[in-house]
N, C-alpha and C. Protein backbone atom coordinates (compact mmCIF):
# COMPACT_ATOMS: atom_id res chain seq x y z
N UNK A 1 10.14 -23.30 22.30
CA UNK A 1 8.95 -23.24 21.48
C UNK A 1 8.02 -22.14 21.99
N UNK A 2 8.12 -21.92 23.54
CA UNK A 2 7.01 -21.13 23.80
C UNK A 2 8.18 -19.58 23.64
N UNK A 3 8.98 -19.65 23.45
CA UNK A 3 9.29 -18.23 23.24
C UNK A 3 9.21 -17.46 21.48
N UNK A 4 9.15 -18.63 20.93
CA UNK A 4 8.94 -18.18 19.96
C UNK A 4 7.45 -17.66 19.37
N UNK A 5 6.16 -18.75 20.23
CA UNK A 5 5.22 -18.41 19.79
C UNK A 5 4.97 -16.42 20.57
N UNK A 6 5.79 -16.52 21.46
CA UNK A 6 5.61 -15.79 22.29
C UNK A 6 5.94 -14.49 21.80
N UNK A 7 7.25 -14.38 20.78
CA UNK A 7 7.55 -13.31 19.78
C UNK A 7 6.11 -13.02 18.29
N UNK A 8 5.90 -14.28 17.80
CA UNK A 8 5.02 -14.59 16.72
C UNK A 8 3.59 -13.53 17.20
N UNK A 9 3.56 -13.89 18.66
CA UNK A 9 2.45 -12.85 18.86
C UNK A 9 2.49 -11.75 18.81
N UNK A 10 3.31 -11.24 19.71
CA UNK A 10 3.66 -9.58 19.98
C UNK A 10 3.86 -8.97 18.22
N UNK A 11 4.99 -9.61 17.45
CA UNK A 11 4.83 -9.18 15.93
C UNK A 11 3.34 -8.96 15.50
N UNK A 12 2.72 -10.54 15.50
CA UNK A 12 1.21 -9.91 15.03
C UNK A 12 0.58 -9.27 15.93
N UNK A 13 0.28 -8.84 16.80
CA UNK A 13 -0.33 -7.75 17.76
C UNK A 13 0.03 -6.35 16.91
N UNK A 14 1.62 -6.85 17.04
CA UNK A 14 2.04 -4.93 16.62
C UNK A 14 1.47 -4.62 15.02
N UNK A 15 1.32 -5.52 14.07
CA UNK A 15 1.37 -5.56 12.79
C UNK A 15 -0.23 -5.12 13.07
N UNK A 16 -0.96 -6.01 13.78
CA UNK A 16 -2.57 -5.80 13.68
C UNK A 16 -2.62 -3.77 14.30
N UNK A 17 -2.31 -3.58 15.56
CA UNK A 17 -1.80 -2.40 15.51
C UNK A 17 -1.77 -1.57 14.55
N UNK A 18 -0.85 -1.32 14.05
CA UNK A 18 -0.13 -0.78 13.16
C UNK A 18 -0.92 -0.36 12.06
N UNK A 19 -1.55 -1.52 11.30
CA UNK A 19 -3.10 -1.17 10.33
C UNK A 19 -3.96 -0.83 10.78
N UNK A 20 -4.47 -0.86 11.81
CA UNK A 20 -5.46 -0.32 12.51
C UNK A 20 -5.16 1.13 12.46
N UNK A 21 -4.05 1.67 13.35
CA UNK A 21 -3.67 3.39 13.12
C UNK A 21 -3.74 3.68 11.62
N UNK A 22 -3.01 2.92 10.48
CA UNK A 22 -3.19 3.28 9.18
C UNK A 22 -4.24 3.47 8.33
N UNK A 23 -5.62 2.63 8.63
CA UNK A 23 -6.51 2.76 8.01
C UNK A 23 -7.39 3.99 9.01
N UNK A 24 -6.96 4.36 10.24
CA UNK A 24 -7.94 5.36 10.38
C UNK A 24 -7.40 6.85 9.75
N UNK A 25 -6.03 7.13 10.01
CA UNK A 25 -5.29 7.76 9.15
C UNK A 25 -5.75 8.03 7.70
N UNK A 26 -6.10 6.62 7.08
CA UNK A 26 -6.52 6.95 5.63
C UNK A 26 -7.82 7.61 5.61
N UNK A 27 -8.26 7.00 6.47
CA UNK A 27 -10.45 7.68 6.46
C UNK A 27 -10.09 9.26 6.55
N UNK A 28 -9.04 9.38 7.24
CA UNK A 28 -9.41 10.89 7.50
C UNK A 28 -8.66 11.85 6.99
N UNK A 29 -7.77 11.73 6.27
CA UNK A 29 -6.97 12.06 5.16
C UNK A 29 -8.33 12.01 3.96
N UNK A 30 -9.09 11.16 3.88
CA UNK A 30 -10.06 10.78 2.32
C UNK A 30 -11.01 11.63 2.50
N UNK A 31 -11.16 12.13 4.23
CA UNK A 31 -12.56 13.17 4.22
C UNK A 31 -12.36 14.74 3.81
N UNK A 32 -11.13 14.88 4.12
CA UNK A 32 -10.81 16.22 3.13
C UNK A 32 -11.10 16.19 1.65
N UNK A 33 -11.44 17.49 1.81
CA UNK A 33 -11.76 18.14 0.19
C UNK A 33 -10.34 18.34 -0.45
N UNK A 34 -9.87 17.91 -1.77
CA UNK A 34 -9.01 18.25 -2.67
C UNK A 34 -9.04 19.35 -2.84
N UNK A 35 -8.91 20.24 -3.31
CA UNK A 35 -8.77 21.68 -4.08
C UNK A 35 -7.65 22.15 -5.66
N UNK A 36 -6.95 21.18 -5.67
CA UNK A 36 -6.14 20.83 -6.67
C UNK A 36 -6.69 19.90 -7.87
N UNK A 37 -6.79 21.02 -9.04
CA UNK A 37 -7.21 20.69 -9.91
C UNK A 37 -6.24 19.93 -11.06
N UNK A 38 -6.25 19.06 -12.20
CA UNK A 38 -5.40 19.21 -12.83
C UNK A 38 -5.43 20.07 -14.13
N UNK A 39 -6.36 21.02 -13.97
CA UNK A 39 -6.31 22.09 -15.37
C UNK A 39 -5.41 23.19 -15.00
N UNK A 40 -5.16 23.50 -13.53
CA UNK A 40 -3.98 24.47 -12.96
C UNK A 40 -2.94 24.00 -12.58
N UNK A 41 -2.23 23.05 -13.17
CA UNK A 41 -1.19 22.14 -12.73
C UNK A 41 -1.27 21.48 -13.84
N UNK A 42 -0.89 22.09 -15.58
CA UNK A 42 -0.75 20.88 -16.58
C UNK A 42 0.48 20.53 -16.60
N UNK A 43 1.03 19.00 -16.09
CA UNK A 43 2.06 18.05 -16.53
C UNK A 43 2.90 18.04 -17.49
N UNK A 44 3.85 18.49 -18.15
CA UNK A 44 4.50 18.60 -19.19
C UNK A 44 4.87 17.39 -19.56
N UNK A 45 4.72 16.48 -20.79
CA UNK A 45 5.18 15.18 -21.19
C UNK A 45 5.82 15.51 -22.18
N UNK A 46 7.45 15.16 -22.16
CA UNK A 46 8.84 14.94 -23.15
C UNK A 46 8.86 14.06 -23.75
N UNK A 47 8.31 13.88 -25.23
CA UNK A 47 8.88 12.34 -25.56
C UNK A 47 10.59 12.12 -25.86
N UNK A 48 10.22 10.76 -25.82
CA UNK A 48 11.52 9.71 -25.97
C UNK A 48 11.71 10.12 -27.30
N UNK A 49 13.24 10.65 -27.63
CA UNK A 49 13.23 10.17 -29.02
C UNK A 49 14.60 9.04 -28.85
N UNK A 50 14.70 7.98 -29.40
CA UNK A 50 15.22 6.97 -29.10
C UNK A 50 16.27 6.74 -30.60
N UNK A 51 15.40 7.49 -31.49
CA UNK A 51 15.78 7.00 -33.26
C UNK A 51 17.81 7.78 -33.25
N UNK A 52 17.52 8.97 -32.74
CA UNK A 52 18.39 10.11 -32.77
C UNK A 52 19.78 9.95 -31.47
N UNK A 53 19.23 8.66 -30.67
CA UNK A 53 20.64 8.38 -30.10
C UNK A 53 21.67 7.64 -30.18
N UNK A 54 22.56 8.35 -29.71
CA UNK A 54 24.16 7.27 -30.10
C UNK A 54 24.75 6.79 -28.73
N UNK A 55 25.14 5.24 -29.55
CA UNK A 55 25.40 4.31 -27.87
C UNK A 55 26.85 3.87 -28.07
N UNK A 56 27.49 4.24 -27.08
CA UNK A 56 29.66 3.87 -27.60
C UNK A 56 29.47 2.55 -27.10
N UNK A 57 29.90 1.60 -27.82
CA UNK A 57 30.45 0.37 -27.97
C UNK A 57 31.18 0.35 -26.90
N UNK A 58 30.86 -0.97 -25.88
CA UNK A 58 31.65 -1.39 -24.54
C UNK A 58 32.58 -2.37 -24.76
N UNK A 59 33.44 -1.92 -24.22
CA UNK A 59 34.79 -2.07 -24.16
C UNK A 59 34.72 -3.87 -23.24
């Protein structure tokens, strides 16, 4: 029993860890300035045409 609580911890230690490095990571990643606009980078969207396809019958 006590080895298990004994794993249960170290996991949550490392997990508490672990978010801790990640959220400071995020703060400071969020304090940079973007520079990427999306009017110089327009997305091209393809529609589906779905009416115009043919599906072979499974065997």
């Amino acid at each position: 029993m006590m080895t298990f609580f004994t794993i249960l911890l170290v996991l949550i230690g490392l997990n508490i860890a672990m978010l801790i490095a990640s959220l400071q990571n995020a703060s400071k990643k969020s304090k940079k300035p973007t520079s990427i606009s999306s009017e110089d980078n327009p997305s091209v969207i393809y529609p589906i045409n779905l009416i115009t396809s043919n599906y072979k019958k499974a065997v």
